[in-house]
Protein backbone atom coordinates (compact mmCIF):
# COMPACT_ATOMS: atom_id res chain seq x y z
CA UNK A 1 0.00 0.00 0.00
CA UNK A 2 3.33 2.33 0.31
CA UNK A 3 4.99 2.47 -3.15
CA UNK A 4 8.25 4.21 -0.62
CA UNK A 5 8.07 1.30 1.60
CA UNK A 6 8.11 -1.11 -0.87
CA UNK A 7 11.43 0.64 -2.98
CA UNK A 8 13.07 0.85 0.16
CA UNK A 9 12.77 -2.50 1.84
CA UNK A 10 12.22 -4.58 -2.00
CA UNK A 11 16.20 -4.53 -2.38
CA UNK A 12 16.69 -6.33 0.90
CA UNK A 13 14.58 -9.20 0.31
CA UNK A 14 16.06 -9.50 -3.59
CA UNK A 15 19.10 -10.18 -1.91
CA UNK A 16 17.82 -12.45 1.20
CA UNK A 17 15.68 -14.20 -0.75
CA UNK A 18 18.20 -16.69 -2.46
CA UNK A 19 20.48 -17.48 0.20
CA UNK A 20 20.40 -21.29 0.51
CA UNK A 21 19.20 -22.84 4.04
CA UNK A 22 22.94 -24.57 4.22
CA UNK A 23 24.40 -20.92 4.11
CA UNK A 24 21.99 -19.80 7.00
CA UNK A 25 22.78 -22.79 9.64
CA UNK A 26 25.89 -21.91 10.05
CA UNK A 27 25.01 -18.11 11.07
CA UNK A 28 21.84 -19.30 13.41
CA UNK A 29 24.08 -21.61 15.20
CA UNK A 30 26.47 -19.44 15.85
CA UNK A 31 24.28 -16.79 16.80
CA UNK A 32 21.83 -18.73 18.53
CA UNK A 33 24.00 -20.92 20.11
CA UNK A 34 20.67 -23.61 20.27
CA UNK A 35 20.25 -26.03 17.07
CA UNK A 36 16.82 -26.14 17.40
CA UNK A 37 15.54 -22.65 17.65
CA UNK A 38 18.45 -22.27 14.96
CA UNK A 39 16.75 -25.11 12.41
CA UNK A 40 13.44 -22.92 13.32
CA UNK A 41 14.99 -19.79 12.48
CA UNK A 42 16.37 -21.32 9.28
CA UNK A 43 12.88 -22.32 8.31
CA UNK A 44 11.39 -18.92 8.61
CA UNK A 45 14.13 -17.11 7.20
CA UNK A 46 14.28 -18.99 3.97
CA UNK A 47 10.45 -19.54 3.69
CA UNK A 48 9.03 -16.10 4.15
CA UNK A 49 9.83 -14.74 1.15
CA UNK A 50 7.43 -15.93 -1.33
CA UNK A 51 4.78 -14.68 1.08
CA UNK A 52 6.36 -11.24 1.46
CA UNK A 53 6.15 -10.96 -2.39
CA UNK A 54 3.28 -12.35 -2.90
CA UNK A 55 1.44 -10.00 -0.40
CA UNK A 56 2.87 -7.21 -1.71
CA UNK A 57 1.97 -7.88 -5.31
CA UNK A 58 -1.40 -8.45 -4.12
CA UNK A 59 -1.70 -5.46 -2.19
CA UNK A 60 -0.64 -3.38 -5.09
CA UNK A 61 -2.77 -5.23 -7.50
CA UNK A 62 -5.97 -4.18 -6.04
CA UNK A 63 -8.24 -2.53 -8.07
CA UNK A 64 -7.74 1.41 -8.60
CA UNK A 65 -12.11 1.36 -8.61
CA UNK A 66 -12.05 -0.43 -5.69
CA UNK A 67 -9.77 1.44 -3.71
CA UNK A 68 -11.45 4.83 -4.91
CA UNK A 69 -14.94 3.88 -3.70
CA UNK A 70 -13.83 3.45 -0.11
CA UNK A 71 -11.96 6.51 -0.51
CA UNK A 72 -15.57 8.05 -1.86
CA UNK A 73 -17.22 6.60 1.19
CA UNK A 74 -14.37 8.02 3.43
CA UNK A 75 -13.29 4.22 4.71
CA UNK A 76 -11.04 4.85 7.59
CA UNK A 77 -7.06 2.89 6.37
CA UNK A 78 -7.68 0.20 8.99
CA UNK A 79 -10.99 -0.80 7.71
CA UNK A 80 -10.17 -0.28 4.50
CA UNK A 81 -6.83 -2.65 4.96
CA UNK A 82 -9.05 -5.15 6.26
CA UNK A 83 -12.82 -4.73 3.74
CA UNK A 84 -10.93 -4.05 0.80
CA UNK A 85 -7.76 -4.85 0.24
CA UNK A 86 -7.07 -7.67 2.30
CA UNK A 87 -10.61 -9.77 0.48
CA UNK A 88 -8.59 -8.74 -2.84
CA UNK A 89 -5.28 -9.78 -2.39
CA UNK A 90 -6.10 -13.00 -0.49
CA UNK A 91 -5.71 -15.20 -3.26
CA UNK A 92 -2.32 -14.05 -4.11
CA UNK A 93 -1.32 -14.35 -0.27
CA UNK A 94 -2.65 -17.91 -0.18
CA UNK A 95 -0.72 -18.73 -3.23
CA UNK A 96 2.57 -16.67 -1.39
CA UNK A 97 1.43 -19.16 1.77
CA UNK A 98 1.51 -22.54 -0.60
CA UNK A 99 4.64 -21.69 -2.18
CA UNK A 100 6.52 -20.81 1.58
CA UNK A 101 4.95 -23.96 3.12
CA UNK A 102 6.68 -25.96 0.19
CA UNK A 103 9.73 -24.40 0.98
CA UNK A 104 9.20 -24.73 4.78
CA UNK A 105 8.71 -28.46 4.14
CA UNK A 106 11.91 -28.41 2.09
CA UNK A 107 14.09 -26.58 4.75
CA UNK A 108 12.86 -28.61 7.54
CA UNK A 109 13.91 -31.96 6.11
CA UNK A 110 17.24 -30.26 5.92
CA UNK A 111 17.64 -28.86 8.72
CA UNK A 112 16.47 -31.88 10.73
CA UNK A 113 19.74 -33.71 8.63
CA UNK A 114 22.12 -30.68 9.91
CA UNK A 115 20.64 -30.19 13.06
CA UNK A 116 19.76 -34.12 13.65
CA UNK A 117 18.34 -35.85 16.69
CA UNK A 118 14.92 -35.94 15.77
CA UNK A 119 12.91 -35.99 12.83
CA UNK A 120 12.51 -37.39 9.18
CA UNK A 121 15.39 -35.66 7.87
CA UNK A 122 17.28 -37.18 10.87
CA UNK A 123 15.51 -40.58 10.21
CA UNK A 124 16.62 -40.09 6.51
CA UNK A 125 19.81 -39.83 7.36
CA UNK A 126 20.26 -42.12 10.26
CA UNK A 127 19.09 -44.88 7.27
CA UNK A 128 21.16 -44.03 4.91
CA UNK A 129 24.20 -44.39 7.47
CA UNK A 130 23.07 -47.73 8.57
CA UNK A 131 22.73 -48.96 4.89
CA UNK A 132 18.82 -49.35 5.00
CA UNK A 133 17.86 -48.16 1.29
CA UNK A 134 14.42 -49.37 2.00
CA UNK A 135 13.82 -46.82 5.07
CA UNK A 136 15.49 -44.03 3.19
CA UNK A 137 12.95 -44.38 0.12
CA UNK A 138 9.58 -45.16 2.60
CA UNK A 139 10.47 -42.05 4.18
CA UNK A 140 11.15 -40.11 0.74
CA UNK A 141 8.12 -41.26 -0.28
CA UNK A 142 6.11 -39.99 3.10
CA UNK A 143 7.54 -37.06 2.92
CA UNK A 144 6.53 -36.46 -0.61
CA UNK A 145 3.00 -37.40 0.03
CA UNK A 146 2.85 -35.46 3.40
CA UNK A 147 3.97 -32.64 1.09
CA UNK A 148 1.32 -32.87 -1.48
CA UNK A 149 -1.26 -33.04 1.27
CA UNK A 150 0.16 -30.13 2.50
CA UNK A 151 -0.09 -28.24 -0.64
CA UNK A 152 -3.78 -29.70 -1.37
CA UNK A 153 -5.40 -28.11 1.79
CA UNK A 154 -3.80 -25.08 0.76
CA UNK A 155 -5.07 -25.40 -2.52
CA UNK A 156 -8.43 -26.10 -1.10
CA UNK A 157 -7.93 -22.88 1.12
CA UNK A 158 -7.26 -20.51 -2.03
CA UNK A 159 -10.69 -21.86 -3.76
CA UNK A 160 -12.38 -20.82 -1.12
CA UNK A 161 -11.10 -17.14 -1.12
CA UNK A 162 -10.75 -16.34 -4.98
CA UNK A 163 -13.70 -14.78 -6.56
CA UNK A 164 -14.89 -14.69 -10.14
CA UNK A 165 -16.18 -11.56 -11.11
């Protein structure tokens, strides 16, 4: 909703936004000094992104009419924010959502390797060390379908927001 706001903070999250999850573990832990609020910290940082952009490009996509009749009707910003533009840039936030979550799900299989202990990254790897191929592809395979269920409730969610004019 602030063109300034989103020049000046836009260059920032060009450059944060492709820094790999193995470049950011490092950092946390050190940091931190805790691996698990550093694997949580990993998974935010590296999955926020897509929902930052997202919002923002559905923020500024609302329509000009739209925006002008609550300015006619003298809509304070709050209620405006929250009648206006948030009902027309929900479907872009849920897609911003579906696309972090997939990349949450990605980082914490990761970070569960790096971090270990607990976990089905940890269980990934803890098979593959003791030579158990079969393990290692079950749990591929359950975390590819806990994935895609994932993805389908969101899915489901951004149905049920999207209008058709």
């Amino acid at each position: 909703m602030s063109p300034l706001l989103y020049q000046t903070l836009n260059p920032f999250i060009q450059v944060l936004k492709p820094i790999s999850p193995l470049a950011w573990m490092p950092i946390a832990l050190y940091t931190i000094k805790d691996s698990t609020i550093s694997a949580i910290f990993v998974i935010f940082i590296c999955s926020i992104w897509p929902m930052l952009v997202n919002t923002a490009f559905g923020v500024a996509g609302v329509r000009k009419d739209w925006l002008d009749v609550a300015r006619t009707l003298e809509v304070n910003p709050l209620r405006k924010a929250f009648r206006v533009v948030l009902p027309a840039a929900a479907p872009t936030i849920i897609t911003g959502m579906r696309i972090s979550m997939g990349i949450a799900w990605l980082v914490i299989v990761a970070a569960e390797m790096l971090v270990g202990g607990t976990g089905i990254g940890y269980f990934v790897w803890n098979e593959w060390n003791n030579l158990s191929l079969n393990n290692v592809i079950f749990a591929v395979l359950m975390i590819g379908l806990i994935g895609m269920l994932l993805d389908l409730m969101f899915a489901q969610l951004q149905r049920k927001v999207t209008y058709v004019e």
